[in-house]
PDB file of N, CA and C in Angstrom:
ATOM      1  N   UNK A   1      71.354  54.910 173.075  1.00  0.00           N
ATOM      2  CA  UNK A   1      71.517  54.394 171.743  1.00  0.00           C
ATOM      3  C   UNK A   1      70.476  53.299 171.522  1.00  0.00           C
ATOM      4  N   UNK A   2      69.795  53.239 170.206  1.00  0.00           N
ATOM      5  CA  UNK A   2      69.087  52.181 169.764  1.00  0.00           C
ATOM      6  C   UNK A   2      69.304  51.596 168.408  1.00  0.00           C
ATOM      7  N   UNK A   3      69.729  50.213 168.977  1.00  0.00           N
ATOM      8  CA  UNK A   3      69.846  49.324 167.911  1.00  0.00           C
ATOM      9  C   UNK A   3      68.524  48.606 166.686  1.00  0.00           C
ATOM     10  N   UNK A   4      68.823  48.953 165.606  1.00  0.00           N
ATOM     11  CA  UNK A   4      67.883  48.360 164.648  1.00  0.00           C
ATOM     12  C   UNK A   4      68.512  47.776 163.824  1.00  0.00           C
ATOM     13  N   UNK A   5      68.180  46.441 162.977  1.00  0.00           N
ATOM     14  CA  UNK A   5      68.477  45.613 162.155  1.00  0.00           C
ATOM     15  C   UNK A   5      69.859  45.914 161.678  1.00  0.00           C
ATOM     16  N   UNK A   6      69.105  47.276 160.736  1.00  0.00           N
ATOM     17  CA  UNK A   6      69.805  47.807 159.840  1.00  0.00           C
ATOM     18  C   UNK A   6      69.415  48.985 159.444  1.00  0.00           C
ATOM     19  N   UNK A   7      70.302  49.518 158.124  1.00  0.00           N
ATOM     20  CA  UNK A   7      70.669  51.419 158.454  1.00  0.00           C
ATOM     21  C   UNK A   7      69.285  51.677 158.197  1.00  0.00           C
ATOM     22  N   UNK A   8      68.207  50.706 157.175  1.00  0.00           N
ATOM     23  CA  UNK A   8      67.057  51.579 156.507  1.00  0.00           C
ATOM     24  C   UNK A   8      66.090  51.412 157.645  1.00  0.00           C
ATOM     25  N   UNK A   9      65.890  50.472 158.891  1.00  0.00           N
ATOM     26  CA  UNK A   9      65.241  50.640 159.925  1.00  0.00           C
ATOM     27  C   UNK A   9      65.781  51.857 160.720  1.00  0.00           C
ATOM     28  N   UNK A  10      66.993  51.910 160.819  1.00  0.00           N
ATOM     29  CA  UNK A  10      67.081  53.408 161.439  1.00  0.00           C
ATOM     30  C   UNK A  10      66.735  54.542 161.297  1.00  0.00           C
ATOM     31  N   UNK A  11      66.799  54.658 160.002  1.00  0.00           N
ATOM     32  CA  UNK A  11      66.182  55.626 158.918  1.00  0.00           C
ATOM     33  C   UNK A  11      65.318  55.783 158.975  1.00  0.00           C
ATOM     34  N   UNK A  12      64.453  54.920 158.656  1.00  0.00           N
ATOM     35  CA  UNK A  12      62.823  54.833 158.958  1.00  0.00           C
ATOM     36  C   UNK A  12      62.603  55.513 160.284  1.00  0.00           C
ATOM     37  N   UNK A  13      62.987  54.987 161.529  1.00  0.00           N
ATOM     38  CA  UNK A  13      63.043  55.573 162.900  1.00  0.00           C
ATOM     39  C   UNK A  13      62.939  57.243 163.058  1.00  0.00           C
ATOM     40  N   UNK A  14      63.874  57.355 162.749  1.00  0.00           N
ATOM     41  CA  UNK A  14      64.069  58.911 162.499  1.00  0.00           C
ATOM     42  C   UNK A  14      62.941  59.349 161.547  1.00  0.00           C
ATOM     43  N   UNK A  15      62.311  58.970 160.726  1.00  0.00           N
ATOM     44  CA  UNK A  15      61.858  59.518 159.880  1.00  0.00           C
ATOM     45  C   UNK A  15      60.105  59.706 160.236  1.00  0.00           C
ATOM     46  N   UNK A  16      59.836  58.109 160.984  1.00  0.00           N
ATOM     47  CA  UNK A  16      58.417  57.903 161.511  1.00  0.00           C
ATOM     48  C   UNK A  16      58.392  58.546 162.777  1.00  0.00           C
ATOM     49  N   UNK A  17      59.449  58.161 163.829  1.00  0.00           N
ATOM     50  CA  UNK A  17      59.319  58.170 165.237  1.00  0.00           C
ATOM     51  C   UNK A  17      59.868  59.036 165.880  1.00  0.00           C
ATOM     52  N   UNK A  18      59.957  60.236 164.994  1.00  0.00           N
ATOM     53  CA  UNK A  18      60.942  61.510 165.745  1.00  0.00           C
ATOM     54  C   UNK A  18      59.931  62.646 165.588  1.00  0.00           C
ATOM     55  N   UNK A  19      59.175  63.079 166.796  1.00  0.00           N
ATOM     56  CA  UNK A  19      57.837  63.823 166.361  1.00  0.00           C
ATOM     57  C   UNK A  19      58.780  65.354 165.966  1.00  0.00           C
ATOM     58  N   UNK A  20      57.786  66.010 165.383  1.00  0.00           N
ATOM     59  CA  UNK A  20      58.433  67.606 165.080  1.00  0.00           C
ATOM     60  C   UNK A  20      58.541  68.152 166.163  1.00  0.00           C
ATOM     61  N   UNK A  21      59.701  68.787 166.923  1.00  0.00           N
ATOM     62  CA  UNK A  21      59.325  69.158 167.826  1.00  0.00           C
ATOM     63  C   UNK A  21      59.901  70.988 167.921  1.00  0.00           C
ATOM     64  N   UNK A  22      60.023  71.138 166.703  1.00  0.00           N
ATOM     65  CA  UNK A  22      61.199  72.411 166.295  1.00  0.00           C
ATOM     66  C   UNK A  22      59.842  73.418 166.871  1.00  0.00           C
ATOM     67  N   UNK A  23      58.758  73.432 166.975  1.00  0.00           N
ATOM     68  CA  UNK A  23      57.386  74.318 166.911  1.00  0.00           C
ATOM     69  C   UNK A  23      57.378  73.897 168.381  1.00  0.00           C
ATOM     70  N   UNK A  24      57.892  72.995 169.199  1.00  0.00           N
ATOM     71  CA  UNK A  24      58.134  73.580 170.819  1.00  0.00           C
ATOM     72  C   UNK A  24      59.482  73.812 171.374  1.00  0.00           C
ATOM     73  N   UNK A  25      60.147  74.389 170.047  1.00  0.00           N
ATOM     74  CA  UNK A  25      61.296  74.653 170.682  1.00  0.00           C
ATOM     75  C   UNK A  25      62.189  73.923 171.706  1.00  0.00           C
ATOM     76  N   UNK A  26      61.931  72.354 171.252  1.00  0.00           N
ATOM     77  CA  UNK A  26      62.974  71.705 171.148  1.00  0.00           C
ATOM     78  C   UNK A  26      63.511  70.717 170.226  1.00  0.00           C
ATOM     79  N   UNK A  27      64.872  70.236 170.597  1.00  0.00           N
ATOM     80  CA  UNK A  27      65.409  70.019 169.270  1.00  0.00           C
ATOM     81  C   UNK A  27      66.437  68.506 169.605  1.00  0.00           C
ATOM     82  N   UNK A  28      66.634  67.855 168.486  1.00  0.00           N
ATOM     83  CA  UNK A  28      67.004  66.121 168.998  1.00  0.00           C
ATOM     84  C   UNK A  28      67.888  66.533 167.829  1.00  0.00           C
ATOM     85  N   UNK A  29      69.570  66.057 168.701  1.00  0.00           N
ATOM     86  CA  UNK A  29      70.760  65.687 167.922  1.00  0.00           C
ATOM     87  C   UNK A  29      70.560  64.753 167.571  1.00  0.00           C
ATOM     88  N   UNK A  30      70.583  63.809 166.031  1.00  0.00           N
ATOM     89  CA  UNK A  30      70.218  62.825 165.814  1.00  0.00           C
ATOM     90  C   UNK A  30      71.416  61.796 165.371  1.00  0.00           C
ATOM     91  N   UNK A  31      72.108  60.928 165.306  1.00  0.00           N
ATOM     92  CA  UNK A  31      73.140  60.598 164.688  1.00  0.00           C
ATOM     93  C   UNK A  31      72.920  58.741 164.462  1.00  0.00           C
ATOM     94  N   UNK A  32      72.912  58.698 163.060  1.00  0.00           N
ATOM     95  CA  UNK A  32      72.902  57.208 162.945  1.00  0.00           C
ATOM     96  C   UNK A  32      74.397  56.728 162.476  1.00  0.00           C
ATOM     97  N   UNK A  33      74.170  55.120 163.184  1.00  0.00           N
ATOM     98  CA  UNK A  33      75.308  54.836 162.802  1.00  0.00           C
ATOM     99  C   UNK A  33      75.157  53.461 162.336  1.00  0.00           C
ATOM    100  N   UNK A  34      75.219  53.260 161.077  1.00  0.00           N
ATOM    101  CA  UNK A  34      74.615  52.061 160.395  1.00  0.00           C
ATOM    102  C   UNK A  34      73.159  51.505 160.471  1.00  0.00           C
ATOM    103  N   UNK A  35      72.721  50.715 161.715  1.00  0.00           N
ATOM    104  CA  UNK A  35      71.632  49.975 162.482  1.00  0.00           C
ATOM    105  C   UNK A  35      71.710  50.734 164.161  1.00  0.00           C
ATOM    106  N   UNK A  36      72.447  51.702 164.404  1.00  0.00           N
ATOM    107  CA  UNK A  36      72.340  52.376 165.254  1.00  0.00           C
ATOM    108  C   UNK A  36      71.315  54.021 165.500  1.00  0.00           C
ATOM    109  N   UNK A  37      70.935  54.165 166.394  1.00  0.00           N
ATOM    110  CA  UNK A  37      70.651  55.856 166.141  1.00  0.00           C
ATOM    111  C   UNK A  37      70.743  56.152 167.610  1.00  0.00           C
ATOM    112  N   UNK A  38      71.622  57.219 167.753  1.00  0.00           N
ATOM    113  CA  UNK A  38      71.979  58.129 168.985  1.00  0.00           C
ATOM    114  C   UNK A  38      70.800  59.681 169.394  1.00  0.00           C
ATOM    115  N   UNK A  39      69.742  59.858 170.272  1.00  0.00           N
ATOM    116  CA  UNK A  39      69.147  60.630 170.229  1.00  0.00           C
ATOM    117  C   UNK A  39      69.955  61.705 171.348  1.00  0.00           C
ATOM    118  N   UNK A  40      70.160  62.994 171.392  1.00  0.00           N
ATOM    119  CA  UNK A  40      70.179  63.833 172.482  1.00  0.00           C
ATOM    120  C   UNK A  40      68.970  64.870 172.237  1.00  0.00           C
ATOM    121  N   UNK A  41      68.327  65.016 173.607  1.00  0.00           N
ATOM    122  CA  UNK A  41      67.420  65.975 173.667  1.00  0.00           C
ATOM    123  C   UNK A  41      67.980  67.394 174.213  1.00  0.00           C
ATOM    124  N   UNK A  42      66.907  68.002 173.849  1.00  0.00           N
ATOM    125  CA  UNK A  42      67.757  69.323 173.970  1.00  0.00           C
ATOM    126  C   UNK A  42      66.436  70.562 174.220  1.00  0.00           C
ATOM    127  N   UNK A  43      66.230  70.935 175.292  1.00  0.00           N
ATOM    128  CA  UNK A  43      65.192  72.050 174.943  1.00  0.00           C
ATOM    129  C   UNK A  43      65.882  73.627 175.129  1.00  0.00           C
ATOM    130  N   UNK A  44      65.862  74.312 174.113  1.00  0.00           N
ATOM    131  CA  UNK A  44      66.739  75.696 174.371  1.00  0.00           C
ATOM    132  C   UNK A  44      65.926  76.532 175.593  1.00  0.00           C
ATOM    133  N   UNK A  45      67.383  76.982 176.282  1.00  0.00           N
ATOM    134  CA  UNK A  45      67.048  77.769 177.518  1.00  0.00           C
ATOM    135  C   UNK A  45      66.440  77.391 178.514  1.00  0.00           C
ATOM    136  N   UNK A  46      66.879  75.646 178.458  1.00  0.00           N
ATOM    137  CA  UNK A  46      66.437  75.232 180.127  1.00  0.00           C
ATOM    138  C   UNK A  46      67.851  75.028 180.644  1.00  0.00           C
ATOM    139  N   UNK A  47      67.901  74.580 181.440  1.00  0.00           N
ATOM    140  CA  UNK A  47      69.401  74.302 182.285  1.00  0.00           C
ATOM    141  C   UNK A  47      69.313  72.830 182.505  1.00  0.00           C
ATOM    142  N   UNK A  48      68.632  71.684 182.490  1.00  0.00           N
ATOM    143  CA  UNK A  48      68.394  70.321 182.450  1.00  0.00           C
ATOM    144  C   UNK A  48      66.997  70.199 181.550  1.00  0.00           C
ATOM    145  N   UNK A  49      66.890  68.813 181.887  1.00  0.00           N
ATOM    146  CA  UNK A  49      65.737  67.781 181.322  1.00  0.00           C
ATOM    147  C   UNK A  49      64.535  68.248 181.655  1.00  0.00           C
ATOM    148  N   UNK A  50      63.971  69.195 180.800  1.00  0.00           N
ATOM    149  CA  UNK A  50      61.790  69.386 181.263  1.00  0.00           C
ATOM    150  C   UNK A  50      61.350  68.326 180.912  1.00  0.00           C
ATOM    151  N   UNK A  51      59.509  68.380 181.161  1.00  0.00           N
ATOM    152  CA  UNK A  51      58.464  67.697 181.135  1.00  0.00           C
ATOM    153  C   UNK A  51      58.785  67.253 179.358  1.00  0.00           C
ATOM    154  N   UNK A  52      58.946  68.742 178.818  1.00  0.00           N
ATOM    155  CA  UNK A  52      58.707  68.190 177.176  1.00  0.00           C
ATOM    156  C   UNK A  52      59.822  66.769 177.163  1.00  0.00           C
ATOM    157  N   UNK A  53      61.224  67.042 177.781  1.00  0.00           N
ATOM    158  CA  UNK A  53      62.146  66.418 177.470  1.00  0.00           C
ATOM    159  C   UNK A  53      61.917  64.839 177.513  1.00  0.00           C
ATOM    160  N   UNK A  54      61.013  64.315 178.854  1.00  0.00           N
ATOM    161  CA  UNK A  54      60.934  63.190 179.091  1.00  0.00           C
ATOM    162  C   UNK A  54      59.425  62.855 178.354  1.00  0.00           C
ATOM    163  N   UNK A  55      58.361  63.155 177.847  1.00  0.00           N
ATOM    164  CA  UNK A  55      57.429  63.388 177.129  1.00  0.00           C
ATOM    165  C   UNK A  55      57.689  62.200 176.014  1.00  0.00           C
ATOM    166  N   UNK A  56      58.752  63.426 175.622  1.00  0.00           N
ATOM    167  CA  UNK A  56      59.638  63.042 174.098  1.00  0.00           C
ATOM    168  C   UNK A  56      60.441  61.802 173.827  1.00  0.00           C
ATOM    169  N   UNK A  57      60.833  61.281 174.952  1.00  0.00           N
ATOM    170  CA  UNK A  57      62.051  59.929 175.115  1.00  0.00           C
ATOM    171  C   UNK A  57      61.014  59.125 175.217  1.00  0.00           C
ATOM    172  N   UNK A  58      59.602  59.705 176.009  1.00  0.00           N
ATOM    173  CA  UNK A  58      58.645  58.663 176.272  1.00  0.00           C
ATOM    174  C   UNK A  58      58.253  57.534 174.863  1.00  0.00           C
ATOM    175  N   UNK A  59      57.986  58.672 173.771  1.00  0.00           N
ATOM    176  CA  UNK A  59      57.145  59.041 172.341  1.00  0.00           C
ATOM    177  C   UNK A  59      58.209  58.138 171.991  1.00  0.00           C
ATOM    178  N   UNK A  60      59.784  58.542 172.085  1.00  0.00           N
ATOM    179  CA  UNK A  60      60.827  57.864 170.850  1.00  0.00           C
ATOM    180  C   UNK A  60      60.891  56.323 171.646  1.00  0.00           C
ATOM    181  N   UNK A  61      60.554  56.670 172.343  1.00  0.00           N
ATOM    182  CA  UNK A  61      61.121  54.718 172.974  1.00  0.00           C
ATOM    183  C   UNK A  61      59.913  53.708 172.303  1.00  0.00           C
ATOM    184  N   UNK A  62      59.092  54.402 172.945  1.00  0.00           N
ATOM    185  CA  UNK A  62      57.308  53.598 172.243  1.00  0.00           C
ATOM    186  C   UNK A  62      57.400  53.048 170.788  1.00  0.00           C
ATOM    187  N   UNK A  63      57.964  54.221 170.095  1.00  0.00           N
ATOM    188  CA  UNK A  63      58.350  54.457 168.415  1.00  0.00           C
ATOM    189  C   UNK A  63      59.311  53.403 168.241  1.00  0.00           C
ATOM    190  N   UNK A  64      60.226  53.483 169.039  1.00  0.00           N
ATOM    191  CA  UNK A  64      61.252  51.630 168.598  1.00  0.00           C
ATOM    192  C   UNK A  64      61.084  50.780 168.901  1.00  0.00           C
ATOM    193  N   UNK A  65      60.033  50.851 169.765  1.00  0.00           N
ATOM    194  CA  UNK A  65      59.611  49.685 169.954  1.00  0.00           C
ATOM    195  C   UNK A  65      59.036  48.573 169.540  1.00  0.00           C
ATOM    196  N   UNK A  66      57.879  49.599 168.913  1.00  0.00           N
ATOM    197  CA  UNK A  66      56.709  49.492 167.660  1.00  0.00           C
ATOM    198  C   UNK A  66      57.738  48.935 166.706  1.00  0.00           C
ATOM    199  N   UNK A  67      58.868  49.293 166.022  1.00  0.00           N
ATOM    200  CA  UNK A  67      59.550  49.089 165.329  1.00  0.00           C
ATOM    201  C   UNK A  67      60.263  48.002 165.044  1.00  0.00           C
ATOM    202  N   UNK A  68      61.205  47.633 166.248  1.00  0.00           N
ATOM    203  CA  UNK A  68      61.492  46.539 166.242  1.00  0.00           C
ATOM    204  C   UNK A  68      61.366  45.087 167.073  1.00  0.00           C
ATOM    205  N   UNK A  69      60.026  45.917 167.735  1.00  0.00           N
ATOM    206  CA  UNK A  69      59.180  44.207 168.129  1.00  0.00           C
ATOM    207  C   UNK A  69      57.349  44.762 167.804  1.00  0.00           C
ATOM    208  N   UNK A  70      57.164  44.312 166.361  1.00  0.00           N
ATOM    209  CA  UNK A  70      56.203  44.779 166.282  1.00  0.00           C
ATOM    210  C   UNK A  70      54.978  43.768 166.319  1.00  0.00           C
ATOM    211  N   UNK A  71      53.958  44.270 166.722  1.00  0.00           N
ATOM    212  CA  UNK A  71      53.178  43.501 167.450  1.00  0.00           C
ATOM    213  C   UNK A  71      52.524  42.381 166.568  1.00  0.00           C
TER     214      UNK A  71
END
């Protein structure tokens, strides 16, 4: 879970920092909850966490970071 201010920084989050990833066939449960956002990764037809998977957490962590300690 990552905490932001508030709901429109979360929003934003999701909106800037969630790369497309539907064109590698994988896919992020997304769920905000006010100043919160819950990511699950998900790549169809693996049985755990691939390369894309941790790639991707790499990309979204960087992305909140940027966000809410910005330089």
């Amino acid at each position: 879970m990552i905490e932001f201010p508030g709901f429109l920084d979360a929003a934003r989050f999701v909106d800037l920092g969630c790369p497309d990833r539907e064109a590698l066939n994988q896919y992020l449960d997304i769920s905000i909850i006010w100043g919160m956002v819950s990511l699950v990764l998900k790549t169809r037809n693996a049985g755990g966490a691939t390369a894309a998977d941790i790639a991707t957490a790499k990309i979204l962590d960087r992305a909140a970071r940027e966000l809410i300690e910005p330089e």
